[in-house]
Protein backbone atom coordinates (compact mmCIF):
# COMPACT_ATOMS: atom_id res chain seq x y z
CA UNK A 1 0.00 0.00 0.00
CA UNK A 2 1.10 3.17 -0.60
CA UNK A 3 1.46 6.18 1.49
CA UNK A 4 -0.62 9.56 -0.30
CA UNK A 5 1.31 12.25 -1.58
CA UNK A 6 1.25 15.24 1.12
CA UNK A 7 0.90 18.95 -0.85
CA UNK A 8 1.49 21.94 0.91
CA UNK A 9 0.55 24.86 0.12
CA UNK A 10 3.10 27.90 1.22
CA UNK A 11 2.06 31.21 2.11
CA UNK A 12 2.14 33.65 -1.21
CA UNK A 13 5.52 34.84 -0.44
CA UNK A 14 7.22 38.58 -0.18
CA UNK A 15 10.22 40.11 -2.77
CA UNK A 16 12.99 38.54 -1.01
CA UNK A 17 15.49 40.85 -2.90
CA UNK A 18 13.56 43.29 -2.66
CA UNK A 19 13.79 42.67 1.32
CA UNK A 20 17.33 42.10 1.40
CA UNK A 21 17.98 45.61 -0.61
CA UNK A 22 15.86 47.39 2.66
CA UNK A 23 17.77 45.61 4.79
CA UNK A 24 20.88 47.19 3.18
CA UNK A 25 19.57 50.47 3.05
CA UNK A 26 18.87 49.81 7.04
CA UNK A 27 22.65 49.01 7.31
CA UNK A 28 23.65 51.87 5.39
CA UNK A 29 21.72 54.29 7.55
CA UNK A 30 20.87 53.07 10.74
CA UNK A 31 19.06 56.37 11.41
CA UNK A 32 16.74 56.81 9.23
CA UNK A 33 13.16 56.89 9.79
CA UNK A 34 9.90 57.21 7.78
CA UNK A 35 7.03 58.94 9.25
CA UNK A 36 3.08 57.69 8.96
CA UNK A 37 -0.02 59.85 8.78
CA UNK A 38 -3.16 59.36 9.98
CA UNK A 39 -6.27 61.70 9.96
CA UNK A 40 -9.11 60.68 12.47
CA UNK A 41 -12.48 62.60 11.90
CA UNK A 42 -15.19 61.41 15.07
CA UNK A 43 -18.72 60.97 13.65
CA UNK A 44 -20.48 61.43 17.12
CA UNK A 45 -20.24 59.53 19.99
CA UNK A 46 -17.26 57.54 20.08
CA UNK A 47 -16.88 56.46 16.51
CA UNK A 48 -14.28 57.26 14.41
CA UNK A 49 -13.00 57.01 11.03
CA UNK A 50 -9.11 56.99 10.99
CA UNK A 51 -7.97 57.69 7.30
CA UNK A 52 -4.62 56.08 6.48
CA UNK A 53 -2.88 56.93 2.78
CA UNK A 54 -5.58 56.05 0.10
CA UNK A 55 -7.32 52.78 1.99
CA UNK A 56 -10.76 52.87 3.83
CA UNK A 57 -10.80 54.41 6.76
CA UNK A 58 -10.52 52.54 10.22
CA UNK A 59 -13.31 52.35 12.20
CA UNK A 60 -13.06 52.86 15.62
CA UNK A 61 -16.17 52.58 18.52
CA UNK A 62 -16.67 51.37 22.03
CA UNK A 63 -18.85 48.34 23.05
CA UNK A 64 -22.52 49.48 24.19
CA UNK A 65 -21.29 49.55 27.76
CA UNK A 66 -18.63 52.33 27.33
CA UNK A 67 -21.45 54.36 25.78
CA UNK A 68 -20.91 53.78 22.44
CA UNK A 69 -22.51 52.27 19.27
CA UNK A 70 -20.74 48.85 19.38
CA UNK A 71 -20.07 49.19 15.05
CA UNK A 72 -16.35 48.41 15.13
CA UNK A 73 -13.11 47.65 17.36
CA UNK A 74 -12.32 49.41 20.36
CA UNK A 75 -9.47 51.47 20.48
CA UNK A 76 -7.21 49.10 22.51
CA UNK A 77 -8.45 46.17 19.90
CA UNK A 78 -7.26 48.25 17.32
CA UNK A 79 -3.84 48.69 18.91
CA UNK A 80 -3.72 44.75 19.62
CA UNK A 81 -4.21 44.44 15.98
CA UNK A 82 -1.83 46.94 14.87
CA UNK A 83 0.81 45.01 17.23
CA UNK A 84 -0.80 41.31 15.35
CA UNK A 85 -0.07 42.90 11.80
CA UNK A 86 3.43 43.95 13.02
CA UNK A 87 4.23 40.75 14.55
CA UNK A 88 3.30 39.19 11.69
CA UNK A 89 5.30 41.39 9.01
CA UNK A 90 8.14 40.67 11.14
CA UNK A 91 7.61 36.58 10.99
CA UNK A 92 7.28 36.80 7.30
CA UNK A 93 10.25 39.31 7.10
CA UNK A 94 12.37 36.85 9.01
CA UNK A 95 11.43 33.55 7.85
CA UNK A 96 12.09 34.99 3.89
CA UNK A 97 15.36 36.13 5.31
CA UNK A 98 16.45 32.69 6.55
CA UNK A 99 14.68 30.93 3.49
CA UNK A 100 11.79 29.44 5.35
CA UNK A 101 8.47 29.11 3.75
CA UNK A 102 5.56 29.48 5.65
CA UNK A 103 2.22 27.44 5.51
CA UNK A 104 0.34 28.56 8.16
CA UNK A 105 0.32 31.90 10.55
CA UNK A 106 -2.16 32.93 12.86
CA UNK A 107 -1.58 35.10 16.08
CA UNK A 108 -3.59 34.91 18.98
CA UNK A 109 -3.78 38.48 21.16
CA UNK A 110 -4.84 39.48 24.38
CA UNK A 111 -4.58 42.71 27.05
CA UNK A 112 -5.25 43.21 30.21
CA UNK A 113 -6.96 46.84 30.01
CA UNK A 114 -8.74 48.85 32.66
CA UNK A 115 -10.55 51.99 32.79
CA UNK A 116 -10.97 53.25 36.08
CA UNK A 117 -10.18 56.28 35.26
CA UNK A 118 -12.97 56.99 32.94
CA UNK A 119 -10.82 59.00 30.13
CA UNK A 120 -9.70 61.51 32.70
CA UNK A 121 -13.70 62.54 32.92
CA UNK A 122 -13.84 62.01 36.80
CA UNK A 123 -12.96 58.44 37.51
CA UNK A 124 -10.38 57.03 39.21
CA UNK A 125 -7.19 58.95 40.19
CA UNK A 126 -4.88 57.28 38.31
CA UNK A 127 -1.33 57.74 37.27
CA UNK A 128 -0.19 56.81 33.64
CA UNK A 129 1.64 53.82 34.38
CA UNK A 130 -0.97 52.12 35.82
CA UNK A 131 -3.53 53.04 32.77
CA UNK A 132 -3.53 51.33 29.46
CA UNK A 133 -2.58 47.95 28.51
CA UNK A 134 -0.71 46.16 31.65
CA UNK A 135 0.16 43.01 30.45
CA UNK A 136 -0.08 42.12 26.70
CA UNK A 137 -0.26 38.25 25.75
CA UNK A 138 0.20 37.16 22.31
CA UNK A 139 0.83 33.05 21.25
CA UNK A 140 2.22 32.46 17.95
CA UNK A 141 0.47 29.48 15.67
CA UNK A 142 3.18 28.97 13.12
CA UNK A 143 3.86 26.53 10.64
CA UNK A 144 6.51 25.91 8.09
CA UNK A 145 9.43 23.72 6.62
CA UNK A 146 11.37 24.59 9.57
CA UNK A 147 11.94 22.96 13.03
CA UNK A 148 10.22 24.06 15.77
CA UNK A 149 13.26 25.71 16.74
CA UNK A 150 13.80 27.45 13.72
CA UNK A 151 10.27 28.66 14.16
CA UNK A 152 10.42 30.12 17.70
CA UNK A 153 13.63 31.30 16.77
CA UNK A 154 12.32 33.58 13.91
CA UNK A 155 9.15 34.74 16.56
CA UNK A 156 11.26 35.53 18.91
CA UNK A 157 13.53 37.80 16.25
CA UNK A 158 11.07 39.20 14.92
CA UNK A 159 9.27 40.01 18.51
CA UNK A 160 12.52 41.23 18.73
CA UNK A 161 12.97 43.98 16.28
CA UNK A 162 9.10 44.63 15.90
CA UNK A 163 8.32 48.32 15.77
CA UNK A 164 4.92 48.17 17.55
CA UNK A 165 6.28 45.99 19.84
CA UNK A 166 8.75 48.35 21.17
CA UNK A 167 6.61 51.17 20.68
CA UNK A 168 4.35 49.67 23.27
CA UNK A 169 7.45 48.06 25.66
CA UNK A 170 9.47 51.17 25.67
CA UNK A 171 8.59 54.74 26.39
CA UNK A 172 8.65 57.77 23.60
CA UNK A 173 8.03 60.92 23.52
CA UNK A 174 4.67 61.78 23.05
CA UNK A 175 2.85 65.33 22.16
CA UNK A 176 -0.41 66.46 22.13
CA UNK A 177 -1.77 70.15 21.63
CA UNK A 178 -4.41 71.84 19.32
CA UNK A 179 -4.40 72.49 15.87
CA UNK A 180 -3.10 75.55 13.96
């Protein structure tokens, strides 16, 4: 008896030159930094639409009860995605790097978020480290024709160097004022 021929089918792959000549440009200047732009217009109570480049807009809203309409993501699910879409660039980036194919990627994300402080609007006294996301739990569903090692090894890079990430671990400066 024979044994049935096993296809897999890889993830549809990025430009791996074209990754390697960024990664160049990233060793050539170290420094450098690009800048994104985002316009957020609020419709009325708490939903927004966050325009990015030339794509739809984001929609943002809170659940029913926050006092919103409950239409789209919360704010903090929006940042758990943004850090999901990050992590996942970065997996892809490295696994092309080390010439691993992917067939399957799929993060899982969670945070611990309170709001005791109601936006500022009378709640809880409340400094900012103990607002926003305290603990931030994300498991990695990853597949490829790589060991297991390999794999956690490329997460773990890639968790590594991940822009969110750090944005989100490490503290930046921040401003906020009114418009001209």
């Amino acid at each position: 008896m024979t044994e049935p021929n096993t296809v897999k089918t890889y993830l549809r792959p990025i430009d791996r030159d074209g990754l390697m000549g960024f990664a160049e440009m990233g060793r050539n200047n170290p420094d450098r930094r690009g800048t994104n732009h985002v316009h957020t217009v609020v419709e009325g109570q708490y939903r927004t639409l966050s325009y990015v480049g030339k794509h739809a807009p984001v929609v943002v809203d809170e659940p029913l009860h926050l006092f919103g309409q409950d239409t789209a993501p919360a704010p903090g699910e929006i940042v758990l995605s943004a850090l999901g879409g990050c992590l996942a660039v970065g997996i892809t980036a490295v696994a092309t790097w080390k010439n691993v194919k992917l067939t399957s990627l799929e993060l899982f994300l969670e945070g611990d978020i309170g709001n005791s402080a109601a936006w500022g609007a009378g709640g809880a006294a409340k400094l900012p480290p103990e607002m926003g996301f305290q603990a931030i739990r994300v498991k990695v569903a990853v597949e490829g024709d790589a060991s297991r090692e390999a794999l956690d090894e490329i997460v773990r890079i890639a968790n590594f160097y991940s822009p969110v990430a750090n944005s989100m671990r490490n503290p930046i400066p921040f401003e906020i004022g009114l418009a001209d």
